[in-house]
PDB file of N, CA and C in Angstrom:
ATOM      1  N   UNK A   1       7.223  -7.167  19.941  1.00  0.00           N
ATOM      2  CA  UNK A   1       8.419  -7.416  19.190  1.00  0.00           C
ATOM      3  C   UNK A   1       9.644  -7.007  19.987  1.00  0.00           C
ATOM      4  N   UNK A   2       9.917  -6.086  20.424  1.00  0.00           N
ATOM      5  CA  UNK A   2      10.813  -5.121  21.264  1.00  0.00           C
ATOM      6  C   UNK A   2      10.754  -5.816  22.544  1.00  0.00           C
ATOM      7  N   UNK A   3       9.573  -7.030  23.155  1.00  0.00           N
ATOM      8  CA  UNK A   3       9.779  -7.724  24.278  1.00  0.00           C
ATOM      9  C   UNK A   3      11.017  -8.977  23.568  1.00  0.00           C
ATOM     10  N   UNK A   4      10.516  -9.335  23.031  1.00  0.00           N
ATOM     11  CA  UNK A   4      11.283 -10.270  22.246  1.00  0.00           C
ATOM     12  C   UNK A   4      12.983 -10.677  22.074  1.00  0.00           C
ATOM     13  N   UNK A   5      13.408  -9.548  21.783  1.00  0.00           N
ATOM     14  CA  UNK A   5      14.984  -9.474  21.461  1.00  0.00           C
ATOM     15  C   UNK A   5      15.430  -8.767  23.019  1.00  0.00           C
ATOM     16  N   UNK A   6      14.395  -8.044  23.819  1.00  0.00           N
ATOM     17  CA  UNK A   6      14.899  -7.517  25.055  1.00  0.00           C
ATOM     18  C   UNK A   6      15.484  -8.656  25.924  1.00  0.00           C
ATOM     19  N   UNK A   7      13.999 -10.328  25.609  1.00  0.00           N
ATOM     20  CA  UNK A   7      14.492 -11.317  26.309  1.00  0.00           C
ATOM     21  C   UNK A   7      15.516 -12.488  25.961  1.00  0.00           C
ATOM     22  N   UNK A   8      15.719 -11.930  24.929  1.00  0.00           N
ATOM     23  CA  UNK A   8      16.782 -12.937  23.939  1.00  0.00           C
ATOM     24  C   UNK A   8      18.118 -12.237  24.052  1.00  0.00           C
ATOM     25  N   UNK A   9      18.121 -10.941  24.491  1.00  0.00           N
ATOM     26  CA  UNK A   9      19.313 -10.652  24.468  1.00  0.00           C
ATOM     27  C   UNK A   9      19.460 -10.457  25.957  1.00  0.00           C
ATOM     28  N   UNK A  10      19.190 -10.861  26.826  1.00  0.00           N
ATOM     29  CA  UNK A  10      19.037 -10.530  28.240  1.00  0.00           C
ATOM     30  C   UNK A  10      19.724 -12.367  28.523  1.00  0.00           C
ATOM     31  N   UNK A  11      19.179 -12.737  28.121  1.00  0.00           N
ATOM     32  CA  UNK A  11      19.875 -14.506  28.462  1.00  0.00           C
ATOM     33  C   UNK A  11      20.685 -14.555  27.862  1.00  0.00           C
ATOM     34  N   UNK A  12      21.291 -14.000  26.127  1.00  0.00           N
ATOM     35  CA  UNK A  12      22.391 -14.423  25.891  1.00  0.00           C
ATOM     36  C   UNK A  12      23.765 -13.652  26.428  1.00  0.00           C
ATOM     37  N   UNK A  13      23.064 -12.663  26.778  1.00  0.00           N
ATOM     38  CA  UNK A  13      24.305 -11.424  27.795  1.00  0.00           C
ATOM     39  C   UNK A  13      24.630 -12.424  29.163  1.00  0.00           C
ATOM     40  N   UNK A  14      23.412 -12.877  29.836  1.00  0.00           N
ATOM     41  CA  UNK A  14      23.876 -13.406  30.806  1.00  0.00           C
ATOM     42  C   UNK A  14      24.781 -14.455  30.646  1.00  0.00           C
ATOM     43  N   UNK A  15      24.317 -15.511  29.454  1.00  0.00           N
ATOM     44  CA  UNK A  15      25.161 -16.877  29.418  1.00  0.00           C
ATOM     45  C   UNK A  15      27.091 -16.717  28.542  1.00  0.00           C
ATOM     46  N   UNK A  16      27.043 -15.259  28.278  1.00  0.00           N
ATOM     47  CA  UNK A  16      27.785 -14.901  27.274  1.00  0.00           C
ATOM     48  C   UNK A  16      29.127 -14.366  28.926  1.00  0.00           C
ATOM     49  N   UNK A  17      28.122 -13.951  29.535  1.00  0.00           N
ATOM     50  CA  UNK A  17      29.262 -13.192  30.730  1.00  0.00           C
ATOM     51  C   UNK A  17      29.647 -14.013  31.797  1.00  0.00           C
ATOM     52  N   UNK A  18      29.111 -15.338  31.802  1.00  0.00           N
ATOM     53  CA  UNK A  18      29.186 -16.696  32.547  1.00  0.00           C
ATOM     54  C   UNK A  18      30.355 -17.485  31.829  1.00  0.00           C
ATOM     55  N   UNK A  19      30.037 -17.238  30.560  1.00  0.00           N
ATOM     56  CA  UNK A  19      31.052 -18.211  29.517  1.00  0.00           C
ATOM     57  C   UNK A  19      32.733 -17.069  29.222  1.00  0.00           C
ATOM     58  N   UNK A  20      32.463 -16.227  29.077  1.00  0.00           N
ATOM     59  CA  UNK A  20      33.039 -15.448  29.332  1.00  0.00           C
ATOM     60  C   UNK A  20      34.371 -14.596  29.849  1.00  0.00           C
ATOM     61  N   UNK A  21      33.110 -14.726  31.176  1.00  0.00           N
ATOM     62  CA  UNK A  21      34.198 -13.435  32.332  1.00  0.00           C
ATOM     63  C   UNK A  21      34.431 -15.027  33.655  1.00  0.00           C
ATOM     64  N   UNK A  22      33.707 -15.676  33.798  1.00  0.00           N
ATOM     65  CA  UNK A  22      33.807 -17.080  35.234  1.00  0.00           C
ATOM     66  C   UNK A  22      34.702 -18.075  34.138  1.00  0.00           C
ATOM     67  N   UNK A  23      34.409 -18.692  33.059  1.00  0.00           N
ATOM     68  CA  UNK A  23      34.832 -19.831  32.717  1.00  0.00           C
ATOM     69  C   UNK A  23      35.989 -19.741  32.119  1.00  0.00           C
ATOM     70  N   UNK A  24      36.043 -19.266  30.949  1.00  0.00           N
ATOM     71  CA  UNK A  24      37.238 -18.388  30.269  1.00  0.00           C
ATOM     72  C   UNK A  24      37.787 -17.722  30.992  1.00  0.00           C
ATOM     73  N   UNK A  25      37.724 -16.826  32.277  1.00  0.00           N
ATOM     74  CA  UNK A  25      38.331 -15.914  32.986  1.00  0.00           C
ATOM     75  C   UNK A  25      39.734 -15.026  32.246  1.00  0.00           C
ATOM     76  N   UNK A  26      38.446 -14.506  30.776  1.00  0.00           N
ATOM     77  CA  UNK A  26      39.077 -13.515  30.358  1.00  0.00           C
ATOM     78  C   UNK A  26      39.159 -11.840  31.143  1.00  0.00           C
ATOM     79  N   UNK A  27      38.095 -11.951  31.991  1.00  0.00           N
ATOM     80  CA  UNK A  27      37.967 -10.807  32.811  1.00  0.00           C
ATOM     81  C   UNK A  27      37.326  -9.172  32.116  1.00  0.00           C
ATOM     82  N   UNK A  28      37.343  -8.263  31.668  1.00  0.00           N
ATOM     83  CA  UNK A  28      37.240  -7.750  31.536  1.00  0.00           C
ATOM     84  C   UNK A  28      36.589  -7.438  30.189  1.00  0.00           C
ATOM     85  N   UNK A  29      37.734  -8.073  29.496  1.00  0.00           N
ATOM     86  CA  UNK A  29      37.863  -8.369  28.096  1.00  0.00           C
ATOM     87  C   UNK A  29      36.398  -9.541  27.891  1.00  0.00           C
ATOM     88  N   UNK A  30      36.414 -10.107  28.595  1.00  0.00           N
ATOM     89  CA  UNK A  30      35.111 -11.093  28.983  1.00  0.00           C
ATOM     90  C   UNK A  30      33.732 -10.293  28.341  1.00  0.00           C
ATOM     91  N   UNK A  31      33.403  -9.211  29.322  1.00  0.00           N
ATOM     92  CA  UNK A  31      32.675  -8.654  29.732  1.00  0.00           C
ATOM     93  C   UNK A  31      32.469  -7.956  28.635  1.00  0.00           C
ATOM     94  N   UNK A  32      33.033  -6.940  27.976  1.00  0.00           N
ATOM     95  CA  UNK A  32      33.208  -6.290  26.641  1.00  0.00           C
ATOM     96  C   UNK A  32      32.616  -7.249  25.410  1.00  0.00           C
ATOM     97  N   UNK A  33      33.219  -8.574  25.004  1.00  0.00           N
ATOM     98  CA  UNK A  33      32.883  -9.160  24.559  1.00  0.00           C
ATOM     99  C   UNK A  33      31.261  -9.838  24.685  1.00  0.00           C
ATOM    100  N   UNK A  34      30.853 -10.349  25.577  1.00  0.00           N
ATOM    101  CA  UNK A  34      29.700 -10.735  25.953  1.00  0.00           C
ATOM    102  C   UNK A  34      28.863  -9.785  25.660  1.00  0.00           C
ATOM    103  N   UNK A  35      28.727  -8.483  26.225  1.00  0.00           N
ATOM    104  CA  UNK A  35      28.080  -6.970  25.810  1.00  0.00           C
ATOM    105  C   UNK A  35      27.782  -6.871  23.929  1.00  0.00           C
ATOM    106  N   UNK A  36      29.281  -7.218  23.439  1.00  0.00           N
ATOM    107  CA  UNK A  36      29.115  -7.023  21.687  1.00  0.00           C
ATOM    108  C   UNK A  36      28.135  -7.346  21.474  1.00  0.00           C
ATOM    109  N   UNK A  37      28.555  -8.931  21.711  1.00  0.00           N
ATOM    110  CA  UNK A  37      27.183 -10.370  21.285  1.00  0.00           C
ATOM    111  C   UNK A  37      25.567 -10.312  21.488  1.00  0.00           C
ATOM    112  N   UNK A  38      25.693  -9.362  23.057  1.00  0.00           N
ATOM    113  CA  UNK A  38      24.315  -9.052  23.257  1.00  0.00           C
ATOM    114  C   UNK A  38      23.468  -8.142  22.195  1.00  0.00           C
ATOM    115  N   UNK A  39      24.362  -7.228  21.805  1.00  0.00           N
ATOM    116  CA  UNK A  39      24.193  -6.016  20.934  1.00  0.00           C
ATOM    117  C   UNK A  39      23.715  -6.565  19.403  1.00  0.00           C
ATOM    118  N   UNK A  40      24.865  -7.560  18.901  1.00  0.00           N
ATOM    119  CA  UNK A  40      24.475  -8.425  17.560  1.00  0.00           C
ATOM    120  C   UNK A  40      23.257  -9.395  18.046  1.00  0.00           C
ATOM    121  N   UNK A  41      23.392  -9.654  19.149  1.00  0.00           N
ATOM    122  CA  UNK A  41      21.565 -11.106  19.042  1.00  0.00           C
ATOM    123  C   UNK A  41      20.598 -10.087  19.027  1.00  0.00           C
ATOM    124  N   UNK A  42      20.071  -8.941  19.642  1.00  0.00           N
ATOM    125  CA  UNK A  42      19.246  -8.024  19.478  1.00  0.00           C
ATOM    126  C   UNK A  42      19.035  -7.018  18.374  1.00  0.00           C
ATOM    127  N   UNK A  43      20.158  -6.499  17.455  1.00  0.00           N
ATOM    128  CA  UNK A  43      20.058  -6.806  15.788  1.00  0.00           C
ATOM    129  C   UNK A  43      19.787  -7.905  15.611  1.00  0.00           C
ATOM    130  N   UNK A  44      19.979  -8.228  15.457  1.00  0.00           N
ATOM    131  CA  UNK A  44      19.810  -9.910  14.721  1.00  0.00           C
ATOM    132  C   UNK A  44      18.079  -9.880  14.978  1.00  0.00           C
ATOM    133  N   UNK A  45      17.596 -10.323  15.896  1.00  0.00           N
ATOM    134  CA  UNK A  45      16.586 -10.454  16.355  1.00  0.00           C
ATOM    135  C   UNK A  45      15.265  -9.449  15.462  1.00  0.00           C
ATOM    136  N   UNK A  46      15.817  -8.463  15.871  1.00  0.00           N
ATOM    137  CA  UNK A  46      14.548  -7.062  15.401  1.00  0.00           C
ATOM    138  C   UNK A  46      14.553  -6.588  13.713  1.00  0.00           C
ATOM    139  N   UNK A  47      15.669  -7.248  13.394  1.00  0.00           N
ATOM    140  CA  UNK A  47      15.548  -7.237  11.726  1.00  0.00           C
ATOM    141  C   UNK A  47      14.972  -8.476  10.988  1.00  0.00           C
ATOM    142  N   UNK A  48      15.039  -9.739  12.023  1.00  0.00           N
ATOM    143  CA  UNK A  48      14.497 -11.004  11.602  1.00  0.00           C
ATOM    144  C   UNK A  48      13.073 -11.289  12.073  1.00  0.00           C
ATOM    145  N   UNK A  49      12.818  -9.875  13.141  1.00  0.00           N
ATOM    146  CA  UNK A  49      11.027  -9.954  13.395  1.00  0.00           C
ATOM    147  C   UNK A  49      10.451  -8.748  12.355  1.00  0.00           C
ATOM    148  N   UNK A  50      11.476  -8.187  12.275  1.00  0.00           N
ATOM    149  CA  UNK A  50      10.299  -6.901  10.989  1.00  0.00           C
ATOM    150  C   UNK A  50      10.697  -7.294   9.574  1.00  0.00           C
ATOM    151  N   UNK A  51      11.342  -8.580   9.196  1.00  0.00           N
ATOM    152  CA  UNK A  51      11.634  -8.772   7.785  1.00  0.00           C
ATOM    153  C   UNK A  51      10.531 -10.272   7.622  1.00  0.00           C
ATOM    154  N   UNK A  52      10.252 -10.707   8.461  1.00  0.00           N
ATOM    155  CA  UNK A  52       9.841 -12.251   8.573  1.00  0.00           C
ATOM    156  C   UNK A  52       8.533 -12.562   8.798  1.00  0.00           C
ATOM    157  N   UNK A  53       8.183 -11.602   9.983  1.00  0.00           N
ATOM    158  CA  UNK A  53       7.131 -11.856  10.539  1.00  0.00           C
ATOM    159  C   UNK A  53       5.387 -11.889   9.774  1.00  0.00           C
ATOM    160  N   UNK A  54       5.288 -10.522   9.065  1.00  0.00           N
ATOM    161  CA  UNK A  54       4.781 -10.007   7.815  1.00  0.00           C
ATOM    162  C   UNK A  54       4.060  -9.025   8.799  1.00  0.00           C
ATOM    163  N   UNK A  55       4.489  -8.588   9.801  1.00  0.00           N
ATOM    164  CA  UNK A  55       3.515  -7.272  10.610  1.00  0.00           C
ATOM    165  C   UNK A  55       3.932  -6.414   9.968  1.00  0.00           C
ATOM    166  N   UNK A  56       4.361  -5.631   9.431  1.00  0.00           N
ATOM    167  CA  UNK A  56       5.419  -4.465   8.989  1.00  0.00           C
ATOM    168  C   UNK A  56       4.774  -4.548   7.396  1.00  0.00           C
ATOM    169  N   UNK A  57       3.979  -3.512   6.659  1.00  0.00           N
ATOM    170  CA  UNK A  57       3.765  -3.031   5.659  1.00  0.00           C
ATOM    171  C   UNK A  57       5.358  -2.598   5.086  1.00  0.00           C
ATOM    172  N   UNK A  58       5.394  -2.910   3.709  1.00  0.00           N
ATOM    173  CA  UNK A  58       6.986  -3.058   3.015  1.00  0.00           C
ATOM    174  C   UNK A  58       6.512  -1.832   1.770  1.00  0.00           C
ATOM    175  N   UNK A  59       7.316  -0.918   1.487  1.00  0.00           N
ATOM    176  CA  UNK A  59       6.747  -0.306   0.758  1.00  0.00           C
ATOM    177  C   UNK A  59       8.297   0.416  -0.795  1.00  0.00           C
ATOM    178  N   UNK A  60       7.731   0.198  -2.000  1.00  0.00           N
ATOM    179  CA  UNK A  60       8.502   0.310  -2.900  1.00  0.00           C
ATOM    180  C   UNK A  60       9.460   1.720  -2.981  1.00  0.00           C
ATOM    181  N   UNK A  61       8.433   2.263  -2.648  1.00  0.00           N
ATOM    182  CA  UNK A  61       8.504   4.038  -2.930  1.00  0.00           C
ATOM    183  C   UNK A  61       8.415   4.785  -1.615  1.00  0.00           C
ATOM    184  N   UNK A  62       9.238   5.889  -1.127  1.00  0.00           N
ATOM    185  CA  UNK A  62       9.228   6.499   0.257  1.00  0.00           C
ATOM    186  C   UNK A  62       8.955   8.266  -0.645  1.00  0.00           C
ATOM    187  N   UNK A  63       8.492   8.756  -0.372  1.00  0.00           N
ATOM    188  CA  UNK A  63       7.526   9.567  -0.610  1.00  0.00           C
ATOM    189  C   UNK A  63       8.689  10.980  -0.705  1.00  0.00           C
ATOM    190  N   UNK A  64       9.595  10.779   0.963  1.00  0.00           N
ATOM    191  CA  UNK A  64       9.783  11.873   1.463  1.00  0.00           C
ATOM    192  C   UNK A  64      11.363  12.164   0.892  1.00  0.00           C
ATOM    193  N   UNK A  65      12.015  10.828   0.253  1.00  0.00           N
ATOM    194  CA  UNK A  65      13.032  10.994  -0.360  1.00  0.00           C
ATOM    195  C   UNK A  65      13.339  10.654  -1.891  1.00  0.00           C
ATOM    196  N   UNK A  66      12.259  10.074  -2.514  1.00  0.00           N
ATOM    197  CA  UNK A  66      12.197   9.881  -4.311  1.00  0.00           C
ATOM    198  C   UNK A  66      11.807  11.268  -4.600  1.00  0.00           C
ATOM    199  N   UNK A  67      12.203  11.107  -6.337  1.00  0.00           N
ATOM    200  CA  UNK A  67      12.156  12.159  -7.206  1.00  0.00           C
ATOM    201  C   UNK A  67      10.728  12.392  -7.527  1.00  0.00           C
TER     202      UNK A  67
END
């Protein structure tokens, strides 16, 4: 799972800092930006493989913080 969003967010960082920081030649500001995006596709990713997938036991009651 954790390979997953490592490689999804590894191409969209790259195509994000191509589009970015070279094409846009926002520069810096580029770079910052592209980084965010990487950060949101890899959320994105690891909440849509442990909510979706059905590997992940879901449980009503947590033991260590109910009454």
């Amino acid at each position: 799972m954790s390979t997953t969003s490592t490689v999804v967010g590894t191409i969209m960082h790259c195509a994000m800092v191509w589009l970015l920081y070279f094409v846009a030649d926002l520069g810096f500001v580029g770079i910052c930006l592209a980084t965010s995006i990487h950060f949101l596709t890899r959320f994105t990713m690891n909440v849509s493989l442990v909510l979706y997938t059905g590997r992940f036991e879901r449980f009503s009651d947590v033991k260590l913080i109910s009454k």
